[in-house]
PDB file of N, CA and C in Angstrom:
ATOM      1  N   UNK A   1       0.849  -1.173   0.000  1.00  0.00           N
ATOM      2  CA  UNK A   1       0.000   0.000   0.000  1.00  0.00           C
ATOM      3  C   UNK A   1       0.894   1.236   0.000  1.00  0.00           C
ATOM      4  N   UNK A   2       0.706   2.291  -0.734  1.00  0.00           N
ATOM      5  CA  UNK A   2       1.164   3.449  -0.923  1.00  0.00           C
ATOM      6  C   UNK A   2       0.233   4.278  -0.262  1.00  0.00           C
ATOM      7  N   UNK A   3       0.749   5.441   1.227  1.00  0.00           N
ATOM      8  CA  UNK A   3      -0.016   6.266   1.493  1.00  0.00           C
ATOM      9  C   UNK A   3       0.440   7.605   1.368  1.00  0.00           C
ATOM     10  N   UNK A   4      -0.225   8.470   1.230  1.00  0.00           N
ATOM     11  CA  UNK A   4       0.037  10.012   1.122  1.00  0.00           C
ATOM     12  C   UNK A   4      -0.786  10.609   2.137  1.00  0.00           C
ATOM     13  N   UNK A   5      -0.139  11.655   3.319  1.00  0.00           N
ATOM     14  CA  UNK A   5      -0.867  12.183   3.853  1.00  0.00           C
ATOM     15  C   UNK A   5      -0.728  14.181   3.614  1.00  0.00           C
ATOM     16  N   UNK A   6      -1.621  14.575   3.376  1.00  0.00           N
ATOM     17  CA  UNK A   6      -1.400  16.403   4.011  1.00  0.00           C
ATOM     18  C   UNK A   6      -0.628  16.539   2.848  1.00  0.00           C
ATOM     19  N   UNK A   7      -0.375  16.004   1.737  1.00  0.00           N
ATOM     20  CA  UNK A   7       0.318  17.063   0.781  1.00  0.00           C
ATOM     21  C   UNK A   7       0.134  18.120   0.667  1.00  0.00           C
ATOM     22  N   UNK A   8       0.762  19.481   0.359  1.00  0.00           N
ATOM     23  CA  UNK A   8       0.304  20.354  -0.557  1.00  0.00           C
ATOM     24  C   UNK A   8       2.033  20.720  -1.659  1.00  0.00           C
ATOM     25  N   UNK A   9       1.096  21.100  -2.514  1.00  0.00           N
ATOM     26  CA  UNK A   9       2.436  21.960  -3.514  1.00  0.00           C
ATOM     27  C   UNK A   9       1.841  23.430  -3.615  1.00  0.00           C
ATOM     28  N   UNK A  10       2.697  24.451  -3.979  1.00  0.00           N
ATOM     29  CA  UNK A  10       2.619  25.538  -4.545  1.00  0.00           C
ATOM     30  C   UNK A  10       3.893  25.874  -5.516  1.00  0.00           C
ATOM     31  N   UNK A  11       3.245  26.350  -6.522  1.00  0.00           N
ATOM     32  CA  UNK A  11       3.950  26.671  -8.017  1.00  0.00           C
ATOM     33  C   UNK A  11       3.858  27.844  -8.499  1.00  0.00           C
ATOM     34  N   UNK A  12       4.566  28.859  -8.199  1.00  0.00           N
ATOM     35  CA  UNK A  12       4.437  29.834  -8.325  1.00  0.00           C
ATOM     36  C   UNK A  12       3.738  31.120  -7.444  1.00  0.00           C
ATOM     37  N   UNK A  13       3.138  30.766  -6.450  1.00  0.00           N
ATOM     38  CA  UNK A  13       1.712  31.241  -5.564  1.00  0.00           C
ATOM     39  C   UNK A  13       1.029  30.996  -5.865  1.00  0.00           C
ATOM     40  N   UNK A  14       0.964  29.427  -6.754  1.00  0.00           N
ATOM     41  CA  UNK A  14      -0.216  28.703  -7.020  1.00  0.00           C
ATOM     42  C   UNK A  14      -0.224  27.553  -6.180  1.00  0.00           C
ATOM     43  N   UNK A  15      -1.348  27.607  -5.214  1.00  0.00           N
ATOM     44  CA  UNK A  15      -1.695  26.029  -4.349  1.00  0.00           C
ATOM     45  C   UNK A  15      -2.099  25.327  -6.051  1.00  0.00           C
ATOM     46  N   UNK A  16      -1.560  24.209  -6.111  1.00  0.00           N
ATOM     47  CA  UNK A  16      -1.941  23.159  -6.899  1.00  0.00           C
ATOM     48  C   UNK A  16      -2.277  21.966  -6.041  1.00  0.00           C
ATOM     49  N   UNK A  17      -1.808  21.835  -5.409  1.00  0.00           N
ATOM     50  CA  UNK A  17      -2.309  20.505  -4.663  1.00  0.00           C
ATOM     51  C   UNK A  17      -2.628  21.377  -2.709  1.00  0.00           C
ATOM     52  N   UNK A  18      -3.737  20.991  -2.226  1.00  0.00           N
ATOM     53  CA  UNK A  18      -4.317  21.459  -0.876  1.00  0.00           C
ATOM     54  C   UNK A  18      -4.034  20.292   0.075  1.00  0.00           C
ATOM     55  N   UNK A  19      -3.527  20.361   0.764  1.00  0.00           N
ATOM     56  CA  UNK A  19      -3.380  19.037   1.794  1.00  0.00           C
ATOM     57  C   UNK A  19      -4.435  17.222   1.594  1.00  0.00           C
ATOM     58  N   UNK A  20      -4.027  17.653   0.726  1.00  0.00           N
ATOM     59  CA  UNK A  20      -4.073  16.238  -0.156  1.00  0.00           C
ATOM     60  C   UNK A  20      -4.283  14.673   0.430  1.00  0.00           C
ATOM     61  N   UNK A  21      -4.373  14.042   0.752  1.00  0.00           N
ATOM     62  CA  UNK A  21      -4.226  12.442   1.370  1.00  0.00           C
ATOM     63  C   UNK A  21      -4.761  11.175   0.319  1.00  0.00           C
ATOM     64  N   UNK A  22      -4.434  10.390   0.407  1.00  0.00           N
ATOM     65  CA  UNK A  22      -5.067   8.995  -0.553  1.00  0.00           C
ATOM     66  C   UNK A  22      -4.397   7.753  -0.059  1.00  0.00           C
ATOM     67  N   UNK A  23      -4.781   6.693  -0.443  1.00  0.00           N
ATOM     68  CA  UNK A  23      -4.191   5.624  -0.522  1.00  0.00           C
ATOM     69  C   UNK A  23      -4.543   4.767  -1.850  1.00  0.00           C
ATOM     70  N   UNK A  24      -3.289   4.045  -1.742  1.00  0.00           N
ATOM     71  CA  UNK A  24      -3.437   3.335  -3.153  1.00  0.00           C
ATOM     72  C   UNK A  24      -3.319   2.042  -2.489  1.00  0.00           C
ATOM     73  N   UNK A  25      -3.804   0.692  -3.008  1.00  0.00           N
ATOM     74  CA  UNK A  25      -3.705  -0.540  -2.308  1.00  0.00           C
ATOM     75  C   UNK A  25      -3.034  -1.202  -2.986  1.00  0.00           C
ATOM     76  N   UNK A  26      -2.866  -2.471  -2.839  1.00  0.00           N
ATOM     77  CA  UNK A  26      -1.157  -2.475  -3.464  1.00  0.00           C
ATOM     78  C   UNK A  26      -2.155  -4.207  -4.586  1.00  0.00           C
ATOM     79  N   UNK A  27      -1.476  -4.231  -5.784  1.00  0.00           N
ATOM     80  CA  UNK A  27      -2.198  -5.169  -6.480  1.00  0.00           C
ATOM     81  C   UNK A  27      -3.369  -4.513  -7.255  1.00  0.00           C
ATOM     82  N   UNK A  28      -3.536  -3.424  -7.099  1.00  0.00           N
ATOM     83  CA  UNK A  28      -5.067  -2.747  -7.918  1.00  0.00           C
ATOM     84  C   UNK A  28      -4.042  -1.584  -9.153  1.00  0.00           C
ATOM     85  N   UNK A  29      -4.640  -1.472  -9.839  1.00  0.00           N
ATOM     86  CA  UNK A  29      -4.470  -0.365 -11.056  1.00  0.00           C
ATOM     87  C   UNK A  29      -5.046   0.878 -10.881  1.00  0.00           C
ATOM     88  N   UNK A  30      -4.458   1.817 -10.400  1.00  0.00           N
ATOM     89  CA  UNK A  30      -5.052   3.181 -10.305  1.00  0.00           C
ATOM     90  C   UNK A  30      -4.723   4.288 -11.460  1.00  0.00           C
ATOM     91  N   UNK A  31      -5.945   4.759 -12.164  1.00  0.00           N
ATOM     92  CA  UNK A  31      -5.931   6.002 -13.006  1.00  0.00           C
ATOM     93  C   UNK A  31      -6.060   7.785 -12.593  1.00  0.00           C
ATOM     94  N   UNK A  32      -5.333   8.155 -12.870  1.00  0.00           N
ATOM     95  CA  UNK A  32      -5.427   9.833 -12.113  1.00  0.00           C
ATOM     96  C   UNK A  32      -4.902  10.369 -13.520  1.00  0.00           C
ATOM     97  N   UNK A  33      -6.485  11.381 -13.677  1.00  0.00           N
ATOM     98  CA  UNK A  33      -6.867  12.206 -14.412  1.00  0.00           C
ATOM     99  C   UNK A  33      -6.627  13.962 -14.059  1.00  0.00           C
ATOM    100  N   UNK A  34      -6.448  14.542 -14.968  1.00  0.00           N
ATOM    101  CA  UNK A  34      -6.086  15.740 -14.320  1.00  0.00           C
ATOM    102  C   UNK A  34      -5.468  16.597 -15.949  1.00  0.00           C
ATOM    103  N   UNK A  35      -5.830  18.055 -15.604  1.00  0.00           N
ATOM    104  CA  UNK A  35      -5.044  18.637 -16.621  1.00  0.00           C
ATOM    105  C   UNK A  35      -3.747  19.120 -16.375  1.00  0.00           C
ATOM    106  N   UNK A  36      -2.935  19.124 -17.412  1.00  0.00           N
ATOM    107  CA  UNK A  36      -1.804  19.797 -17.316  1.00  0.00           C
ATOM    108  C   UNK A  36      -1.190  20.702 -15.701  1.00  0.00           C
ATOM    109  N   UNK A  37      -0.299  20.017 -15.250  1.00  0.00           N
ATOM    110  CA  UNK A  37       0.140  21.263 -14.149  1.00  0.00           C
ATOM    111  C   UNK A  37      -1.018  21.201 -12.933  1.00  0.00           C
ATOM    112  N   UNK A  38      -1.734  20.238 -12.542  1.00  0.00           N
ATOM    113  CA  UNK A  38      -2.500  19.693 -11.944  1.00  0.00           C
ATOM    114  C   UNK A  38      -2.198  18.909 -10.337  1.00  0.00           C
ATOM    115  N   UNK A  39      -0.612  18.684 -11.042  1.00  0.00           N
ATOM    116  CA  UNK A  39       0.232  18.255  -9.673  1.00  0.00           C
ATOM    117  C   UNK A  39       0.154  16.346  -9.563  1.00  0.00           C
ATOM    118  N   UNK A  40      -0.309  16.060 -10.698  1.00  0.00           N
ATOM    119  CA  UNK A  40      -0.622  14.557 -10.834  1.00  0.00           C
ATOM    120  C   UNK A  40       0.735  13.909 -10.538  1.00  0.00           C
ATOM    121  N   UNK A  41       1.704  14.217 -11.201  1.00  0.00           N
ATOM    122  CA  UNK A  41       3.095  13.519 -10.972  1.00  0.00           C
ATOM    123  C   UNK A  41       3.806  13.842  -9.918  1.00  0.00           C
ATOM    124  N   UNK A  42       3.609  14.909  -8.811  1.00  0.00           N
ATOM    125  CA  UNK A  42       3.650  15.100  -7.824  1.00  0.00           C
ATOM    126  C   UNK A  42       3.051  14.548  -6.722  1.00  0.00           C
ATOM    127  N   UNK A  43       2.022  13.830  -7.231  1.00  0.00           N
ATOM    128  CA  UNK A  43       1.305  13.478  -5.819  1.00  0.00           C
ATOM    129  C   UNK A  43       1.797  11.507  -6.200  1.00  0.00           C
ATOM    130  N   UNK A  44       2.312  10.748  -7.251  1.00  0.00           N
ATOM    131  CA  UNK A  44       2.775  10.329  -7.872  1.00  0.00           C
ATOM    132  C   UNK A  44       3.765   9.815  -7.534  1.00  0.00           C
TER     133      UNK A  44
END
């Protein structure tokens, strides 16, 4: 299992990501959608 807790990013004085949390379970395929600069590969 992969967990993330309380992320945030800022890019510029841009919050892109807000204290963030997830889990991923380990054996499943997860898709994350998002536009450009979205912070997807950051949270990643």
């Amino acid at each position: 299992m992969i967990t993330v807790k309380d992320l945030t990013l800022t890019l510029n004085d841009t919050v892109v990501l807000d204290h963030v949390s997830a889990e991923f379970e380990k054996g499943t395929i997860t898709g994350l959608v998002g536009r450009n600069g979205s912070g997807k590969t950051v949270l990643m």
